[in-house]
Protein backbone atom coordinates (compact mmCIF):
# COMPACT_ATOMS: atom_id res chain seq x y z
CA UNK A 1 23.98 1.38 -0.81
CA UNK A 2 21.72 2.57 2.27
CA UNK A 3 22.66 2.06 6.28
CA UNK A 4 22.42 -0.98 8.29
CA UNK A 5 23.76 -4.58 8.69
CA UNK A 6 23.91 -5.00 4.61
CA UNK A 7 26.04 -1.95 4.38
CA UNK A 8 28.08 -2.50 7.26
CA UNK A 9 28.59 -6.29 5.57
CA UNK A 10 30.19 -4.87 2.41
CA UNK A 11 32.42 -2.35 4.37
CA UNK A 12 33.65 -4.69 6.46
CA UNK A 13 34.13 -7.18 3.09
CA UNK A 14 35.69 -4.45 1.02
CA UNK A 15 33.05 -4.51 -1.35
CA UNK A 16 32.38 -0.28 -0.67
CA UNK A 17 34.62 2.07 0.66
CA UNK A 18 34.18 3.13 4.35
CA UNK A 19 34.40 6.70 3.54
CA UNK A 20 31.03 6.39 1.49
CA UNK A 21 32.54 6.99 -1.91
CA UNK A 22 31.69 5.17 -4.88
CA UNK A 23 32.39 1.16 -5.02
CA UNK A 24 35.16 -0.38 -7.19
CA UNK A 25 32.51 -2.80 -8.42
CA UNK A 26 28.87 -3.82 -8.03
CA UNK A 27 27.77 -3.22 -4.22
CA UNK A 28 24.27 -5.39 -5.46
CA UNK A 29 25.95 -8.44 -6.89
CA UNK A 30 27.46 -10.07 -3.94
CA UNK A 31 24.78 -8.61 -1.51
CA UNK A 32 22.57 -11.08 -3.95
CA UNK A 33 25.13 -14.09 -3.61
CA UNK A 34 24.99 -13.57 0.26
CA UNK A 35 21.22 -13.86 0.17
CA UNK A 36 20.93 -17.04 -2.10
CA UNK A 37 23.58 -18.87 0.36
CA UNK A 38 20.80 -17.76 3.26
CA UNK A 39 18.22 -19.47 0.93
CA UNK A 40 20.03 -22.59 0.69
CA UNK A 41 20.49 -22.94 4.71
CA UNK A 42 16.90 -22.70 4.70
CA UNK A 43 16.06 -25.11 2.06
CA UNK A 44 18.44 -27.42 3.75
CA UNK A 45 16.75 -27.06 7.34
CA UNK A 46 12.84 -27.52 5.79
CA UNK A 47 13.86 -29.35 2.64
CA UNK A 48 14.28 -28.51 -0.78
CA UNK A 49 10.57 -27.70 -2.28
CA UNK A 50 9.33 -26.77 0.78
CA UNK A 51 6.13 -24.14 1.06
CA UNK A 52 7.31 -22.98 4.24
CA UNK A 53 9.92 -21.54 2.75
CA UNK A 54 9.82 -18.37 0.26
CA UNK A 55 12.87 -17.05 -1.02
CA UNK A 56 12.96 -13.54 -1.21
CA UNK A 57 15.21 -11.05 -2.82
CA UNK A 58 14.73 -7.68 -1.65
CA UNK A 59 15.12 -4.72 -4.16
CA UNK A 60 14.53 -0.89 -4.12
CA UNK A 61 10.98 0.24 -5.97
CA UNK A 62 12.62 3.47 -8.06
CA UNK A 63 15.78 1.01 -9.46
CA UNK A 64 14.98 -1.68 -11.89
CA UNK A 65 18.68 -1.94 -12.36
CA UNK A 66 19.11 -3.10 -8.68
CA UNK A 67 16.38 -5.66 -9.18
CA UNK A 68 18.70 -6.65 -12.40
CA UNK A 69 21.87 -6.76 -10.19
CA UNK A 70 20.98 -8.82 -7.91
CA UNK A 71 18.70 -11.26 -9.38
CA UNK A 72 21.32 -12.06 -12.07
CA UNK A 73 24.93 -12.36 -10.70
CA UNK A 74 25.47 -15.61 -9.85
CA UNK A 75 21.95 -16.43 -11.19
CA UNK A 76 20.43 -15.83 -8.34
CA UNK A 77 17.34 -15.51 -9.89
CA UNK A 78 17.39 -19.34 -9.98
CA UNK A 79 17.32 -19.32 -6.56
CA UNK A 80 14.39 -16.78 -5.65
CA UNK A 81 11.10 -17.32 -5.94
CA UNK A 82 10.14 -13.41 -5.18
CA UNK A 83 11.68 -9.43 -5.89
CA UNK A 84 10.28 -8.01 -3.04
CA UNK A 85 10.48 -3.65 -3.07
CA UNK A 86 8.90 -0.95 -1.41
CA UNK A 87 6.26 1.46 -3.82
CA UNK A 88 5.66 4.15 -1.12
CA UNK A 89 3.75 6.95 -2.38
CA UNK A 90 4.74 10.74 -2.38
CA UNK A 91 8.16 10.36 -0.49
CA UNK A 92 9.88 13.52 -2.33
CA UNK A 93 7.00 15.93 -0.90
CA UNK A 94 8.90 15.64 2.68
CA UNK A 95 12.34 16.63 1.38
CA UNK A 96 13.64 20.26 2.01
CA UNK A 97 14.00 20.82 -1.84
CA UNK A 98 10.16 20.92 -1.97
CA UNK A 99 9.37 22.51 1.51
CA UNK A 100 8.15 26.43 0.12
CA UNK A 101 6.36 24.37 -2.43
CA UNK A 102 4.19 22.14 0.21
CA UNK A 103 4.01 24.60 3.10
CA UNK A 104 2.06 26.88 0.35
CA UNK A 105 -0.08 24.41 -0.76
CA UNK A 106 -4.29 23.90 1.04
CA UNK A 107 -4.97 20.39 1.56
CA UNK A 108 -6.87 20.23 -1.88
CA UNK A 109 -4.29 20.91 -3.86
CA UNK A 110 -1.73 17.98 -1.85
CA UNK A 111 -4.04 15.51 -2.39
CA UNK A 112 -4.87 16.26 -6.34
CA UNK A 113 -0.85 16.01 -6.55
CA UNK A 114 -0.86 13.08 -4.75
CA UNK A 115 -3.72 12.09 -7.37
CA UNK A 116 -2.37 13.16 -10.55
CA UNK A 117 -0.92 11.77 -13.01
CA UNK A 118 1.89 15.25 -14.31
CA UNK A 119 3.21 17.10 -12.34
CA UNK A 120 3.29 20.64 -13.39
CA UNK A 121 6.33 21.83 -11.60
CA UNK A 122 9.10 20.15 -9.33
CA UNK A 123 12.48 21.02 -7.63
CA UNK A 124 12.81 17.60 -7.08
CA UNK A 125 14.57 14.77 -9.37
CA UNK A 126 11.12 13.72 -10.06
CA UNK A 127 10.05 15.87 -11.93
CA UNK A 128 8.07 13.96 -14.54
CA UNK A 129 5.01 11.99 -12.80
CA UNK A 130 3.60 12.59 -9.37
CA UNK A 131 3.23 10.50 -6.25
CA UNK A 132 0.63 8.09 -7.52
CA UNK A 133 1.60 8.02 -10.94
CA UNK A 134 5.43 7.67 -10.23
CA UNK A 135 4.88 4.60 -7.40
CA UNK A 136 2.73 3.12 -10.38
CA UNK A 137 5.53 3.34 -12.72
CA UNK A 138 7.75 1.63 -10.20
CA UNK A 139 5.43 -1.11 -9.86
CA UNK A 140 5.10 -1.88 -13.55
CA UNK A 141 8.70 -1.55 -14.62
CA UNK A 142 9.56 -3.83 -11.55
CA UNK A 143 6.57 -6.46 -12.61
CA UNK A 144 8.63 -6.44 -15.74
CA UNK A 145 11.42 -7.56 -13.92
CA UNK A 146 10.28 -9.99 -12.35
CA UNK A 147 8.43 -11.52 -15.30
CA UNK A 148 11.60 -11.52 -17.20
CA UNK A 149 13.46 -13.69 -14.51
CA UNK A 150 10.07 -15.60 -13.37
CA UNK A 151 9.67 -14.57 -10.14
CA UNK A 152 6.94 -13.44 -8.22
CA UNK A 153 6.79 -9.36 -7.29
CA UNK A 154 5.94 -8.62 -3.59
CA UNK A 155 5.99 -5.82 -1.57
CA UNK A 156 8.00 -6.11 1.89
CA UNK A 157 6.16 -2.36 2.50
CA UNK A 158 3.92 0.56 1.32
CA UNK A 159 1.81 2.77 1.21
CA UNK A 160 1.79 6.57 1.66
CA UNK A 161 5.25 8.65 2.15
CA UNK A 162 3.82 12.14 3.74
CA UNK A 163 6.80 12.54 6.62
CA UNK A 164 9.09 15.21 6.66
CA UNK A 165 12.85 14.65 6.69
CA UNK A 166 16.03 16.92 7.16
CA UNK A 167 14.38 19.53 9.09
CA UNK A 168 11.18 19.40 7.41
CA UNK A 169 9.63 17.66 10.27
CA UNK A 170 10.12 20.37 12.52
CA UNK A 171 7.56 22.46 10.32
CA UNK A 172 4.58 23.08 12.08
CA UNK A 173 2.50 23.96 8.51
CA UNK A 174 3.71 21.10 6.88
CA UNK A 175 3.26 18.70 9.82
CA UNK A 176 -0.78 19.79 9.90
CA UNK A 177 -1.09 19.25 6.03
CA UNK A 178 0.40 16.06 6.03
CA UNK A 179 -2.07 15.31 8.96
CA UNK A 180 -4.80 16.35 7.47
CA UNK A 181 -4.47 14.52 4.15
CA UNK A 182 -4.39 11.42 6.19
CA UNK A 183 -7.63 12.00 7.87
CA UNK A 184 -8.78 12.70 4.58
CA UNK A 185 -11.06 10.91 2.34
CA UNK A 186 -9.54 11.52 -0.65
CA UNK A 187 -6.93 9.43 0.67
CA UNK A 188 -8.55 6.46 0.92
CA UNK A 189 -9.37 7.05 -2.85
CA UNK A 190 -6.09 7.28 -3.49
CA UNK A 191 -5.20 3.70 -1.75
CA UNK A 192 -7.99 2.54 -4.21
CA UNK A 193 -6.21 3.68 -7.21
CA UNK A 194 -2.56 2.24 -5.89
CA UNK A 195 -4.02 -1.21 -4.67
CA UNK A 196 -5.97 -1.40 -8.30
CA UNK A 197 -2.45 -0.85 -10.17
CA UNK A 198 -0.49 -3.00 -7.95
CA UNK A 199 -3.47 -5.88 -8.63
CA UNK A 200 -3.17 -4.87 -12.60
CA UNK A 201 0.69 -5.09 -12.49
CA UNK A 202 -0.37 -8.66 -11.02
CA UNK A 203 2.02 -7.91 -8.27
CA UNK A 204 1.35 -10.44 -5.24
CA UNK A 205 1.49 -10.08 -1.35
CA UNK A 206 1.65 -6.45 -0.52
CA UNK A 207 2.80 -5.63 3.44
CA UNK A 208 1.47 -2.02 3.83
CA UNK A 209 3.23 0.16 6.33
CA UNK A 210 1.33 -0.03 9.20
CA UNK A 211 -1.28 -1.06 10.54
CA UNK A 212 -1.70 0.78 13.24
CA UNK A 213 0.22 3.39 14.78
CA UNK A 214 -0.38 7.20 16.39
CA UNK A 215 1.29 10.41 14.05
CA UNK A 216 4.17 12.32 14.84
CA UNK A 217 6.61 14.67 13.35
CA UNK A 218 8.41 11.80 12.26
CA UNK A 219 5.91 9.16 10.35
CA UNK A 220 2.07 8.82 9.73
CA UNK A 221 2.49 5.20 8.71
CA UNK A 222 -0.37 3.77 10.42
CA UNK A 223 -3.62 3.05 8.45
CA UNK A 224 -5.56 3.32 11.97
CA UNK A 225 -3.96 5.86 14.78
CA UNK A 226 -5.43 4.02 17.58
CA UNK A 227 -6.53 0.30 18.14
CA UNK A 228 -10.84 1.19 18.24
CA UNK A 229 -10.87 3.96 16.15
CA UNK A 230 -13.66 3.86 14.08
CA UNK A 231 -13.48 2.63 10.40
CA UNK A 232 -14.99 5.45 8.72
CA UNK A 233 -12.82 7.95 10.58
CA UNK A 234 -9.71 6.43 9.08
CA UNK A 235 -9.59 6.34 5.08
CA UNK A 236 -6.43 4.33 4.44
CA UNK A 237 -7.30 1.69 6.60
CA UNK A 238 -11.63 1.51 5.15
CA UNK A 239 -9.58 1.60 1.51
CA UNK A 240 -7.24 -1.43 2.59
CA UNK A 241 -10.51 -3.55 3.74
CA UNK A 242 -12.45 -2.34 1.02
CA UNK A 243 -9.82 -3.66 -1.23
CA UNK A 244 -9.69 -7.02 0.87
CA UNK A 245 -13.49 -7.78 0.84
CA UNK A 246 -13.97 -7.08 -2.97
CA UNK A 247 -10.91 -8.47 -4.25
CA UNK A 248 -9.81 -12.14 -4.29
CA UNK A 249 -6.77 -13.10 -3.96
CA UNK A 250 -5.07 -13.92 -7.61
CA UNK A 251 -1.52 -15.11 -6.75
C-alpha cells in the first residue's frame, strides 16, 4: 500500500488495517474510485472535454496488476485518459540484501549491470533481468496495459535508482561508486537505451527525476548537480537533451 495521505485515507476508511497487515479486500479499487470522483470535480470546474484537464491514474511500474486494479473497478478506466508509473532504473542495487555484492564491484562492472540485459547472480527478488532490462520490462508490460484499457502511458518520474537505503547509505564505498557512475559516461548511454525503449513502448510524457539537484548519501536524482555546470560534465542530463533535440515528439 506505501506511506502517505493515500494510505492514511484507507486506514482511516477501513479499507487496510492500521497495524499494516494484509487488507480484507482490494486496497487499489477504491483508491481508483476516489481518484475518478477528483476527475469529475475537475471536469466540472473547466468543463467536460476540456484540454486543460488530463486525468491521471497513478500506478506502480513493477505491478501490472495494480494498473489492472485500479483502472477497472468502477470502470475507471472510462474516466482516465493516462496510467501514469514510475520505471526507475537499478533501485534493488541500494538495498542491504545486495550491499557485499556492490561494495565489491569497480565502477565497470556497475555500469555493465546496469547495462545488461541477465543478470548472472542476485540476492535480490530480481533475480532474472537487470536494471535496464527489468525497467524495460516494466515499461512494456505496463504499455500493454494501457493499450488494453485505451489510455495513454506516462511517467509521473524516472530515471536512475543508485541511492542506498536501510543503512546502505551510510557506506562510504558504495556512496563513491554510485557517485562515480553518475559522473560517468556510460551513463548517459544508458539514458539513451531507456529513453529509446520508453519511445518504442510508445509511452508518452516522461517527468525524469530531477533536473537538477547536488548528491548526497541519500539521492543522486539530479541530471545536473549544480545550475552552470557544464553539459559535457554531466551525462544524464547531455543524454536527456540529446534525446530532446533528435527526437520529436510522437504523442
Amino acid at each position: 500500500m506505501g506511506d502517505g495521505p493515500r494510505a492514511d485515507h484507507a486506514v482511516k476508511d477501513g479499507v487496510v488495517p492500521a497495524d499494516g497487515g494484509l487488507p480484507a479486500h482490494n486496497v487499489e479499487s477504491p483508491l481508483g474510485t476516489g481518484l475518478t470522483g477528483i476527475f469529475k470535480l475537475w471536469q466540472a470546474a473547466f468543463g467536460a472535454g476540456s484540454a486543460h484537464v488530463v486525468r491521471v491514474m497513478g500506478s506502480q511500474a513493477a505491478s501490472t496488476w495494480v494498473s489492472q486494479q485500479v483502472l477497472t473497478h468502477d470502470q475507471a478506466s472510462q474516466q482516465t485518459d493516462a496510467l501514469a508509473i514510475a520505471p526507475y532504473v537499478g533501485g534493488y542495487l541500494g538495498g542491504p540484501s545486495e550491499q557485499a555484492r556492490v561494495k565489491a564491484m569497480s565502477l565497470t562492472q556497475l555500469m555493465t549491470e546496469l547495462d545488461q540485459a541477465a543478470l548472472a547472480k542476485s540476492t535480490t527478488w530480481i533475480q532474472d533481468q537487470a536494471a535496464l532490462a527489468k525497467s524495460t520490462t516494466w515499461i512494456q508490460d505496463q504499455a500493454a496495459v494501457a493499450l488494453q484499457y485505451k489510455v495513454k502511458l506516462v511517467a509521473y518520474e524516472g530515471g536512475q535508482h543508485l541511492a542506498g537505503n536501510g543503512g546502505v547509505e551510510n557506506d562510504a564505498t558504495i556512496n563513491k561508486l554510485f557517485d562515480d557512475a553518475n559522473r560517468d559516461k556510460a551513463m548517459g548511454a544508458v539514458y539513451a537505451k531507456y529513453l529509446a525503449a520508453w519511445k518504442q513502448a510508445k509511452g508518452g510524457l516522461f517527468v525524469h527525476f530531477v533536473n537538477c539537484g547536488a548528491y548526497s548519501k541519500w539521492e543522486r536524482w539530479g541530471a545536473l548537480e549544480y545550475v552552470q555546470q557544464p553539459r559535457a560534465a554531466a551525462p544524464k542530463f547531455d543524454a536527456l537533451q540529446t534525446f530532446i533535440e533528435t527526437t520529436p515528439a510522437w504523442w
